[in-house]
Protein backbone atom coordinates (compact mmCIF):
# COMPACT_ATOMS: atom_id res chain seq x y z
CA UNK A 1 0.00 0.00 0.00
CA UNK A 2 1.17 3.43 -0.71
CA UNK A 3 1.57 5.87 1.97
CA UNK A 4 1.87 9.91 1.73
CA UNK A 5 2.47 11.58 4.50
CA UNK A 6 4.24 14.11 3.08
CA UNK A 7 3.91 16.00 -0.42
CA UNK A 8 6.87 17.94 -0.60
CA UNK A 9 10.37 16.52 -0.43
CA UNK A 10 12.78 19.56 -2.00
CA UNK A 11 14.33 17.03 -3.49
CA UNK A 12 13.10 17.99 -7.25
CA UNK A 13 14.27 21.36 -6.78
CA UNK A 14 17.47 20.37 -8.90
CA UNK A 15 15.49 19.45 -11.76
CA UNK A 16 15.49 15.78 -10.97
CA UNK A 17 12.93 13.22 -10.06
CA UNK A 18 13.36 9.91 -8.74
CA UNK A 19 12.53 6.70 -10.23
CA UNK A 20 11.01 3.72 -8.71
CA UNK A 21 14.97 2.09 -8.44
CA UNK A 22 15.86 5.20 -6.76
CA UNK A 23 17.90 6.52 -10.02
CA UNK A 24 17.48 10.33 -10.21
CA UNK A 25 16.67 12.10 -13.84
CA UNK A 26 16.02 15.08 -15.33
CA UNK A 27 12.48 16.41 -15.28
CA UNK A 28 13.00 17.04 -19.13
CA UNK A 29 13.76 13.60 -19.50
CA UNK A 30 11.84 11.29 -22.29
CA UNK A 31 10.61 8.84 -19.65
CA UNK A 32 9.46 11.48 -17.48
CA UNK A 33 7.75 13.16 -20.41
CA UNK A 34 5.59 9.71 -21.05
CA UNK A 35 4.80 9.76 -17.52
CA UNK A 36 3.46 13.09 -17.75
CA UNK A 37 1.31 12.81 -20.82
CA UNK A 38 0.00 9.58 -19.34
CA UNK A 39 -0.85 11.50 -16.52
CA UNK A 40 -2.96 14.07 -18.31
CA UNK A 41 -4.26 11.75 -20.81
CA UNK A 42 -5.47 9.54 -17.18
CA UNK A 43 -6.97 13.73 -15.62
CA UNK A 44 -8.57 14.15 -19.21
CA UNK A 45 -10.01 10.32 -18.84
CA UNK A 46 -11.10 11.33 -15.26
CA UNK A 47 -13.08 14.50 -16.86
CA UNK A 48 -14.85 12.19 -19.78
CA UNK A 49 -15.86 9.83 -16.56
CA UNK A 50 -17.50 12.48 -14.57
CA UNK A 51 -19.46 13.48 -17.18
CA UNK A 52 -20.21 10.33 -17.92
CA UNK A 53 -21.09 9.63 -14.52
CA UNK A 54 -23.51 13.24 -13.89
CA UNK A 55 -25.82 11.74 -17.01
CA UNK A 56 -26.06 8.22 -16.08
CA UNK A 57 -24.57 7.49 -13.00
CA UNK A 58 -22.64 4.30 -12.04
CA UNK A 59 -22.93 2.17 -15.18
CA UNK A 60 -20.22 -1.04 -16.59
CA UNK A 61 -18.77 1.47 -18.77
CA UNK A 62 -18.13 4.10 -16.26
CA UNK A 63 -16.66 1.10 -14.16
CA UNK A 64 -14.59 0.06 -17.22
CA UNK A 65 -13.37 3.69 -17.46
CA UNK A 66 -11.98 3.95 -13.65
CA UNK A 67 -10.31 0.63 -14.04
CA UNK A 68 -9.19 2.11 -17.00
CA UNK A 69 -7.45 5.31 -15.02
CA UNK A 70 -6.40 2.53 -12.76
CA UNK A 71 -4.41 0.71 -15.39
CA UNK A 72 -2.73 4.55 -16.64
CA UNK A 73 -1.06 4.66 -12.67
CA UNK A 74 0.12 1.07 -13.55
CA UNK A 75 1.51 1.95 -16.81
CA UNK A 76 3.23 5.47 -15.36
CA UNK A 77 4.66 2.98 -12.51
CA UNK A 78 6.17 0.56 -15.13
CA UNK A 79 7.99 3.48 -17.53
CA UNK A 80 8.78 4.66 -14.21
CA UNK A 81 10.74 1.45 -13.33
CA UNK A 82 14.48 1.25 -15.63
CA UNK A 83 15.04 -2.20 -16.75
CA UNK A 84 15.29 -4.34 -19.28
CA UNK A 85 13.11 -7.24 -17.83
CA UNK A 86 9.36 -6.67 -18.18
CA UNK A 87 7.96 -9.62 -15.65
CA UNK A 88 6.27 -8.04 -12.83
CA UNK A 89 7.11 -8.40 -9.42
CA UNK A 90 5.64 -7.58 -5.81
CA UNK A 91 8.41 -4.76 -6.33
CA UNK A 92 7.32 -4.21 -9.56
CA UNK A 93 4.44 -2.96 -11.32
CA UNK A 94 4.47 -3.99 -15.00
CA UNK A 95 1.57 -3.92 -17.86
CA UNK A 96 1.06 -7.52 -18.53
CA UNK A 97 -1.06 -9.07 -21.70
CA UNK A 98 -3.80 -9.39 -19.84
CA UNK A 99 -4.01 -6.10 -19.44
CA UNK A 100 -4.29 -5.66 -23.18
CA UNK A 101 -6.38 -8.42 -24.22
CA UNK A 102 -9.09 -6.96 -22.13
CA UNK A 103 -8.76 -3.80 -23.96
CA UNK A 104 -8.91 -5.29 -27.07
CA UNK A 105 -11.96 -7.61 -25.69
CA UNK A 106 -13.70 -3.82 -24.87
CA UNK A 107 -12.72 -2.58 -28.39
CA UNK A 108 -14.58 -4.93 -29.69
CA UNK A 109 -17.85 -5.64 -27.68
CA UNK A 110 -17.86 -1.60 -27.84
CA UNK A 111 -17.45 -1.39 -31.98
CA UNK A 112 -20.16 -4.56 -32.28
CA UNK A 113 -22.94 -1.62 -31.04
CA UNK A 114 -22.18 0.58 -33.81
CA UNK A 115 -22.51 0.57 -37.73
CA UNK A 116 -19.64 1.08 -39.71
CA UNK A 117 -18.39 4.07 -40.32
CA UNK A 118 -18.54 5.50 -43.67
CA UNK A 119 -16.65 8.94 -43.30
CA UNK A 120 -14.31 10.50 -40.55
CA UNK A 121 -15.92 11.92 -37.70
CA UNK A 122 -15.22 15.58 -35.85
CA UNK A 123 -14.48 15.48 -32.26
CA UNK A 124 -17.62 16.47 -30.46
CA UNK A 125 -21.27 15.10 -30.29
CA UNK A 126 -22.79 15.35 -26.73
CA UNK A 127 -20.28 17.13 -24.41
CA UNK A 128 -19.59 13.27 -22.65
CA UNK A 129 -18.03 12.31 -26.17
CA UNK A 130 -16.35 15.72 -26.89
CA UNK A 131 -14.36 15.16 -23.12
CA UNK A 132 -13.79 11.49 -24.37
CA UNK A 133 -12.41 13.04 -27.32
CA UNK A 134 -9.89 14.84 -25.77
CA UNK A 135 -9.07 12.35 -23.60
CA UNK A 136 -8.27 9.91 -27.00
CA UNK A 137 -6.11 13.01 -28.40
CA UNK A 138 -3.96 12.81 -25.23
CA UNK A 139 -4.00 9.16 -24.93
CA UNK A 140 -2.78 9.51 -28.98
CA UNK A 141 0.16 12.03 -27.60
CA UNK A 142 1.11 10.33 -24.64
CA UNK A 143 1.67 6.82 -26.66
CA UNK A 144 4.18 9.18 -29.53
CA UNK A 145 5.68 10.42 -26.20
CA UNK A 146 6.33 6.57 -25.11
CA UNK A 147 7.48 6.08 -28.65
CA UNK A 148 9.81 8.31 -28.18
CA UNK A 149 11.05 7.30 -24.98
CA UNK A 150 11.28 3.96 -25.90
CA UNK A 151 14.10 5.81 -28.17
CA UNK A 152 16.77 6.24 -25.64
CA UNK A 153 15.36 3.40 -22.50
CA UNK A 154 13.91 0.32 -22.67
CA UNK A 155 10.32 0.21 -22.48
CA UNK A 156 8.23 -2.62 -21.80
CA UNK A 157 6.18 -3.68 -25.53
CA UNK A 158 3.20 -4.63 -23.54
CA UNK A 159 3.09 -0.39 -22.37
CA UNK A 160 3.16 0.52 -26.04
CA UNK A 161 0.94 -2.26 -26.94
CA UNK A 162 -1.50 -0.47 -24.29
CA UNK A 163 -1.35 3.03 -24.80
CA UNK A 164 -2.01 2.10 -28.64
CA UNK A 165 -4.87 -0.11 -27.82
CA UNK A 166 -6.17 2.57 -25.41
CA UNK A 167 -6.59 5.78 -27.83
CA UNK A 168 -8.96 3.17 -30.48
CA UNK A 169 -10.74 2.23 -26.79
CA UNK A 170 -11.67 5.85 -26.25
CA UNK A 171 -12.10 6.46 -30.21
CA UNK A 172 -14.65 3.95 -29.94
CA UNK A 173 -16.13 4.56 -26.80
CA UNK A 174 -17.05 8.24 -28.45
CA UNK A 175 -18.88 7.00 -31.41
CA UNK A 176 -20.98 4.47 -28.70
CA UNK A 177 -21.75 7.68 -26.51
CA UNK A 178 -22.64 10.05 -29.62
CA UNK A 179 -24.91 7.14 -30.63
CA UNK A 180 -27.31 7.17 -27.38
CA UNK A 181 -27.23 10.86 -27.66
CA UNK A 182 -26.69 13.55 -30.37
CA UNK A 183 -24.68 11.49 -32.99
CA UNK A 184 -21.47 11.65 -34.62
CA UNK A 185 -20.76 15.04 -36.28
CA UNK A 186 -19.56 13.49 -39.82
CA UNK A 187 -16.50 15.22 -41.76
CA UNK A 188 -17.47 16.59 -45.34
CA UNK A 189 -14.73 17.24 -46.98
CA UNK A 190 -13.42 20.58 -48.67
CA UNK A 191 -17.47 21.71 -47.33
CA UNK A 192 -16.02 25.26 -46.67
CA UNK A 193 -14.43 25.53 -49.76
């Protein structure tokens, strides 16, 4: 269990942060960066599932979405942990296939709701799918962030394998909300033209 007593340390007023070995790195650093979009993408998720939550209330999905922003703590705790071996431990919190199988499982009892598509769709809809939509935007950044990370440090595949599988989640997940509400907004293209 994880225990705060206190907030503030000082000890990031170099510049540095720890990791979970108890390395120090910069606070510009590519793994740190990862962590951080996850982190926003996981406070934009948080958003989609209040709103979520204020017009329905407790429902599977929004219970899907917390484990969800669960899962994104997991993931910042494994790119926060150097290494080059990717089994989780007691010590060690690592995204396992599991983890994305049941994403994938989600993808596609989500996509069997919904017709296909038949033209890109604008971000928007109801205001629960234009908060999703953000939150898949981020998701989309934070996995090029882990991409890039994965650069310079090893990551673990099954992280990039679930940050991937996460922004089609949410992608999905805004077409199923638009449908029990106001609908997709369709793209037409060159209509301004």
């Amino acid at each position: 269990m994880v225990k705060l007593n206190k907030i503030y340390t000082r000890t990031g007023d170099d510049g540095t942060t720890g990791l979970v070995d108890g390395s120090r790195v910069s606070k510009s650093n590519a793994r740190l960066h990862a962590i951080g979009e996850i982190d926003e993408a996981n406070c934009a998720l948080g958003v989609a599932v209040q709103c979520l939550e204020s017009d329905e209330g407790q429902t599977t999905l929004v219970s899907d979405l917390r484990r969800i922003q669960n899962d994104l703590f997991d993931l910042g705790a494994d790119i926060a942990t150097p290494g080059s071996s990717f089994e989780p431990s007691p010590m060690e919190l690592r995204i396992v296939p599991a983890q994305v199988e049941w994403l994938e499982a989600a993808i596609d009892r989500a996509n069997e709701q919904l017709p296909p598509l038949t033209s890109f769709i604008l971000p928007g809809g109801s205001m629960a799918a234009a908060h999703m939509h953000m939150a898949r935007a981020i998701s989309r950044r934070a996995e090029r962030a882990l991409v890039a990370a994965s650069q310079s440090v090893s990551i673990n595949p099954h992280a990039l394998e679930y940050v991937n599988r996460l922004s089609d989640y949410l992608f999905v997940l805004c077409r199923v909300i638009n449908a029990s509400r106001n609908g997709d907004i369709l793209w037409v293209p060159g209509a301004s033209r």
